[in-house]
Each structure stands twice: as C-alpha cells, then as structure tokens.
N, C-alpha and C. Protein backbone atom coordinates (compact mmCIF):
# COMPACT_ATOMS: atom_id res chain seq x y z
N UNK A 1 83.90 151.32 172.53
CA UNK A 1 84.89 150.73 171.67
C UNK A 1 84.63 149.23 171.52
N UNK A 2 84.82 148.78 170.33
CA UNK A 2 84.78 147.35 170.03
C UNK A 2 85.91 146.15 170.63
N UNK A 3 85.65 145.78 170.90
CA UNK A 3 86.52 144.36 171.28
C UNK A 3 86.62 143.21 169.91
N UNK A 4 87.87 142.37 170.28
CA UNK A 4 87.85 141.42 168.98
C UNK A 4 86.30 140.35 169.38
N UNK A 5 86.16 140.42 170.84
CA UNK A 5 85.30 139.33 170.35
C UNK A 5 83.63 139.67 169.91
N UNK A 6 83.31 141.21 170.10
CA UNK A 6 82.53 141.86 169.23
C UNK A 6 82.87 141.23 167.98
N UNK A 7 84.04 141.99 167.49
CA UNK A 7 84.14 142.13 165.65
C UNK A 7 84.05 140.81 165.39
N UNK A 8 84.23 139.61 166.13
CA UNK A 8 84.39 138.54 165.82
C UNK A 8 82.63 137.22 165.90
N UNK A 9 81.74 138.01 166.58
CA UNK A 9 80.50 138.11 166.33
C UNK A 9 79.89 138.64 165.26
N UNK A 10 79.92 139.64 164.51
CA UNK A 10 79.50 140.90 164.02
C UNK A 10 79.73 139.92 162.87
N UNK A 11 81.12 139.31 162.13
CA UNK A 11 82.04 138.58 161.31
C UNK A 11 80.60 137.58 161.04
N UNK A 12 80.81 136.80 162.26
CA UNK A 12 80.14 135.35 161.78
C UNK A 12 78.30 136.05 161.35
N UNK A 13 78.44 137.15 162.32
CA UNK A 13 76.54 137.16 161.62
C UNK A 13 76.76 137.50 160.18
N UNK A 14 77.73 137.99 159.41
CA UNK A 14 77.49 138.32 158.35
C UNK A 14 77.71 137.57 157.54
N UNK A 15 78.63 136.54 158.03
CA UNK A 15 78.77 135.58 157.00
C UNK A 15 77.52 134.49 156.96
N UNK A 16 76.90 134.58 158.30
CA UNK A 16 75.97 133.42 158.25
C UNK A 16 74.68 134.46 157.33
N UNK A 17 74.55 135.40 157.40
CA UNK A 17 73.48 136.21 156.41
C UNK A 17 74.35 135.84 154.81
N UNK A 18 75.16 136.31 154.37
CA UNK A 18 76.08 136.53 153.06
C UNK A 18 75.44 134.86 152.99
N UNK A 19 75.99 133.75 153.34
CA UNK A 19 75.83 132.50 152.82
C UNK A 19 73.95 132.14 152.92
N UNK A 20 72.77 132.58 153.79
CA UNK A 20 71.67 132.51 153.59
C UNK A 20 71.30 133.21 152.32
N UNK A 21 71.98 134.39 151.67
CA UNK A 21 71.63 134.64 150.57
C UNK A 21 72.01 134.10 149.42
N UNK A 22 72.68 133.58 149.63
CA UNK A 22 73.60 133.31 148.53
C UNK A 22 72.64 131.47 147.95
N UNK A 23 72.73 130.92 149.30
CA UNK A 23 71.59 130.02 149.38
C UNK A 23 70.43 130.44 148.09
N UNK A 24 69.94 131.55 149.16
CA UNK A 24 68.65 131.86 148.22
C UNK A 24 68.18 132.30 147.04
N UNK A 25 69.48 133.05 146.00
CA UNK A 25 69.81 133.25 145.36
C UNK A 25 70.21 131.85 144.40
N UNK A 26 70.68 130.89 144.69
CA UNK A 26 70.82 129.48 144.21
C UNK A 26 69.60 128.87 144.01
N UNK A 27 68.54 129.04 144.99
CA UNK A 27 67.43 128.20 144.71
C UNK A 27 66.33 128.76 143.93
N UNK A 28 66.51 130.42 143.59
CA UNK A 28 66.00 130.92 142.63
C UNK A 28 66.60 130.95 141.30
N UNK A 29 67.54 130.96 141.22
CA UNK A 29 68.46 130.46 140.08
C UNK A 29 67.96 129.33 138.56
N UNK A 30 67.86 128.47 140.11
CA UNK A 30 67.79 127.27 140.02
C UNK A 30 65.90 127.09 139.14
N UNK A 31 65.36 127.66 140.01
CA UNK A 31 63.77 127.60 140.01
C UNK A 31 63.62 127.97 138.71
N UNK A 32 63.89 129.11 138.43
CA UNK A 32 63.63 130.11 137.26
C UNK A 32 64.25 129.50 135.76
N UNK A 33 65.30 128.61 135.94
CA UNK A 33 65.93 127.86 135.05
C UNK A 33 65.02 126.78 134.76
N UNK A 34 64.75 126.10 135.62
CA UNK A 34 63.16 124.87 135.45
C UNK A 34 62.46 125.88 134.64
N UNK A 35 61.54 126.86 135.48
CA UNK A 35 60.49 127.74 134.59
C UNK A 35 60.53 127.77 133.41
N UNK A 36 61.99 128.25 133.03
CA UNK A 36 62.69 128.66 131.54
C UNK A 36 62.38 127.34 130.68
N UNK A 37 62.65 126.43 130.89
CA UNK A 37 62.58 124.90 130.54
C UNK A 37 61.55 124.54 129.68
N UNK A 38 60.87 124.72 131.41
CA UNK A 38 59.51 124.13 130.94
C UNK A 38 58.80 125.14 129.96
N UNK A 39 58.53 126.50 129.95
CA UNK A 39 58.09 127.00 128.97
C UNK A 39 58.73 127.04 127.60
N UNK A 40 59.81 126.74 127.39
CA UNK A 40 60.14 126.78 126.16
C UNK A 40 59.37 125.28 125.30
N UNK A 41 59.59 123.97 125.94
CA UNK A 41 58.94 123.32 126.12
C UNK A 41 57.32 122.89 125.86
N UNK A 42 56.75 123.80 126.42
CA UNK A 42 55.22 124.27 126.09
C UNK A 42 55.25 124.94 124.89
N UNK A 43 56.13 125.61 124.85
CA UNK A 43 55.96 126.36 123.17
C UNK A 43 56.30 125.47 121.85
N UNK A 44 57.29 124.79 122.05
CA UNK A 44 57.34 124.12 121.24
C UNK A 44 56.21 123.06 120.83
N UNK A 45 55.54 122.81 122.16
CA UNK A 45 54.63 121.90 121.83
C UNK A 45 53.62 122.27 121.10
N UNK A 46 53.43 124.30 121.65
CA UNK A 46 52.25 124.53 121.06
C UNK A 46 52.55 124.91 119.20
N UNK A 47 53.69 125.48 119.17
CA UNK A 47 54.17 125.30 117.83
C UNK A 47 53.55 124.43 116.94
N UNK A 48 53.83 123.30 117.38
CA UNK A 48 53.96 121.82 116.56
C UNK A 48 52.41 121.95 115.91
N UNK A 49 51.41 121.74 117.65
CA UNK A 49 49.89 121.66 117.65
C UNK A 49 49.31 122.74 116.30
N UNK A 50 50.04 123.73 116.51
CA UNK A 50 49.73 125.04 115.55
C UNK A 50 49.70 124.71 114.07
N UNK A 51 51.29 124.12 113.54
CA UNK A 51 51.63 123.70 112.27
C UNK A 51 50.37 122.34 112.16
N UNK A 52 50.08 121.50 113.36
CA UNK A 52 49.26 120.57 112.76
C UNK A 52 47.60 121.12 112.15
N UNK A 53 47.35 122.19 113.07
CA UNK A 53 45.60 122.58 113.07
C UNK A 53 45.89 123.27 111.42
N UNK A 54 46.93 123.92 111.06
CA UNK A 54 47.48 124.33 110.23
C UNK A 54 47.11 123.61 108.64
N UNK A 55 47.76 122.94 109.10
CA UNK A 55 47.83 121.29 107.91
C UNK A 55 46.55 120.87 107.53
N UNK A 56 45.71 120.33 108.71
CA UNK A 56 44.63 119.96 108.50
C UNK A 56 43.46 120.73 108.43
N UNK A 57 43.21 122.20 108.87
CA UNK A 57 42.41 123.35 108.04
C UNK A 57 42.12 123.58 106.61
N UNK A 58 43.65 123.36 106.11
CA UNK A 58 44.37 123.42 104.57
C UNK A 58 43.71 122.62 104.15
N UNK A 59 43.85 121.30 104.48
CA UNK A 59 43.10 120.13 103.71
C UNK A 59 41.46 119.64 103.63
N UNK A 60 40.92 120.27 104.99
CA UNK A 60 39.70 120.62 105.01
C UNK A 60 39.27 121.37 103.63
N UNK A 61 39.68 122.66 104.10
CA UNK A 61 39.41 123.69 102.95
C UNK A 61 39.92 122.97 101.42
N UNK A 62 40.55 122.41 101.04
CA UNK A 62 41.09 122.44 99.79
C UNK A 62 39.72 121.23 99.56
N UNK A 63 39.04 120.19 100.16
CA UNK A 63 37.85 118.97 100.23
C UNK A 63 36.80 119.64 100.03
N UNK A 64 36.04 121.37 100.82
CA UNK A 64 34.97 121.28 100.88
C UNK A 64 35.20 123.13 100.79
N UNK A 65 35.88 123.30 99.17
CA UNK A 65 35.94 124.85 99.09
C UNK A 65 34.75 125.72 99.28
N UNK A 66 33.41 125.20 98.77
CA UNK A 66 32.40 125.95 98.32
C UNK A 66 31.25 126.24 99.89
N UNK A 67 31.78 124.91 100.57
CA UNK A 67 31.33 125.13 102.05
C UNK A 67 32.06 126.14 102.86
N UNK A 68 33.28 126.48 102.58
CA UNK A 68 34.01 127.16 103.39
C UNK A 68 33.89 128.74 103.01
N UNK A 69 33.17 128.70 101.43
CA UNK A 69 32.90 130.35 101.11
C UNK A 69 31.96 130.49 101.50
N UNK A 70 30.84 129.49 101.76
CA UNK A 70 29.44 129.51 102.22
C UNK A 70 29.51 130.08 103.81
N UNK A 71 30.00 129.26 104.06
CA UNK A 71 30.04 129.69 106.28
C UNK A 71 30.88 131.44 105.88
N UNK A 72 32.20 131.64 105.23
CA UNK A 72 32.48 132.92 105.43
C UNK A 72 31.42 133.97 105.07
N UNK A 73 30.82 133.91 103.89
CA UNK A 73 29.66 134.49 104.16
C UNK A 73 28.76 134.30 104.46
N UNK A 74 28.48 133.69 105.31
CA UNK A 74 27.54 133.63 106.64
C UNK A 74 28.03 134.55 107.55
N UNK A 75 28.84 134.03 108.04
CA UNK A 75 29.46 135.22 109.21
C UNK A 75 29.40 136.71 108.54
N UNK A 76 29.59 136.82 107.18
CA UNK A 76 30.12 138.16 106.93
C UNK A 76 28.71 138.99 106.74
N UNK A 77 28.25 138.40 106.43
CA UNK A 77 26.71 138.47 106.56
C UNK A 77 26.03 139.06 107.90
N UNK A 78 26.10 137.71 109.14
CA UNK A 78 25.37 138.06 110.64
C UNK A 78 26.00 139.24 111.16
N UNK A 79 27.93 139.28 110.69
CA UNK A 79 28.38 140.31 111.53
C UNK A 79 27.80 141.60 110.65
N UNK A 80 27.90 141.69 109.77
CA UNK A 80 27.49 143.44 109.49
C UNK A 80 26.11 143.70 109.89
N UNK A 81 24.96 142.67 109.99
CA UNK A 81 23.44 142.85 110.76
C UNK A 81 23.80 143.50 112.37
N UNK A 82 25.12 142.70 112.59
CA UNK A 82 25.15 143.07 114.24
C UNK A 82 25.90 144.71 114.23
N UNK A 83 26.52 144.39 113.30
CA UNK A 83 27.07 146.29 113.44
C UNK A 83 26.05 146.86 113.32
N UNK A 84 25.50 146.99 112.20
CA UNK A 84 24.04 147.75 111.70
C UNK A 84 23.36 148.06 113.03
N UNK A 85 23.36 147.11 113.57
CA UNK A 85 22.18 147.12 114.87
C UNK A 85 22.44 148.32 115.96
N UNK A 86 23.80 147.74 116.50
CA UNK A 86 24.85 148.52 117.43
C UNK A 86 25.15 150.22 116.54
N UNK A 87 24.69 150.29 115.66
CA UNK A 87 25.11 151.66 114.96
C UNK A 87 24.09 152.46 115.00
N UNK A 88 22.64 151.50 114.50
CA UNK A 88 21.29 152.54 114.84
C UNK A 88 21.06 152.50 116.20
N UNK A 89 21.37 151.90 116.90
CA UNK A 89 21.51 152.43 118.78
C UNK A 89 21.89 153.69 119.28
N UNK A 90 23.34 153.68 118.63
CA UNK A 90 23.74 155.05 119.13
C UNK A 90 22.81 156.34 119.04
C-alpha cells in the first residue's frame, strides 16, 4: 500500500518530467519557428534573384535574337546526334 509520502514523490517526479517536456517542446517550438523564418526568407530572396535572371535573359535575347536561334539549334542539333548514338547501341 502507498503512503502519502510515496504519492507525494511519485507527484513531484511527474511534475518535474511534465515541466522537462514542456521545456522541450518550447525550445522546439521555438527552433522550428526560426527555421520557418528563415526559409521563407530564402525564398523570397530566391524569387526576386529568379524575376531578375528573368529580366535580364529577356533583354539579352531581345539584343542578340539571331544568336540565340543559332546556340538553340546547336543544341538541338548535338542532342539528337547523342540520341541517335544511344539508340543504335541498343
């Protein structure tokens, strides 16, 4: 049979566990809210970076149209040699 000063042990361990979690639960809280932060943060930045490479692609291309059909077919060009290649392999 229990005694009060059992139950009265038993009491404080649980409260001293209940408040270590509760702790820990706060400092993840806490952590994960920074995380949240900061990545939104990063996105926005990368946003921005995006709309800029954006901008200035545009204006590239709109300066030097006939270069920019030239390199696409280039590529469109090397890549179907490289399929071709990879196809008579099989």
């Amino acid at each position: 049979m229990k005694t009060g000063n059992q139950d009265s042990r038993i009491d404080d361990v649980i409260a001293k566990a209940a408040s270590g979690v509760r702790g820990a639960v706060d400092k993840t809280a806490e952590a994960s809210h920074h995380a949240n932060q900061s990545i939104r943060k990063t996105a926005h930045q990368l946003h921005k970076k995006e709309q800029q490479w954006a901008k200035s692609s545009g204006a590239y291309i709109n300066r030097h149209p006939f270069l920019v059909v030239g390199c696409a077919v280039a590529a469109g060009f090397l890549l179907s040699k490289v399929l071709q290649r990879s196809e008579s392999d099989e």
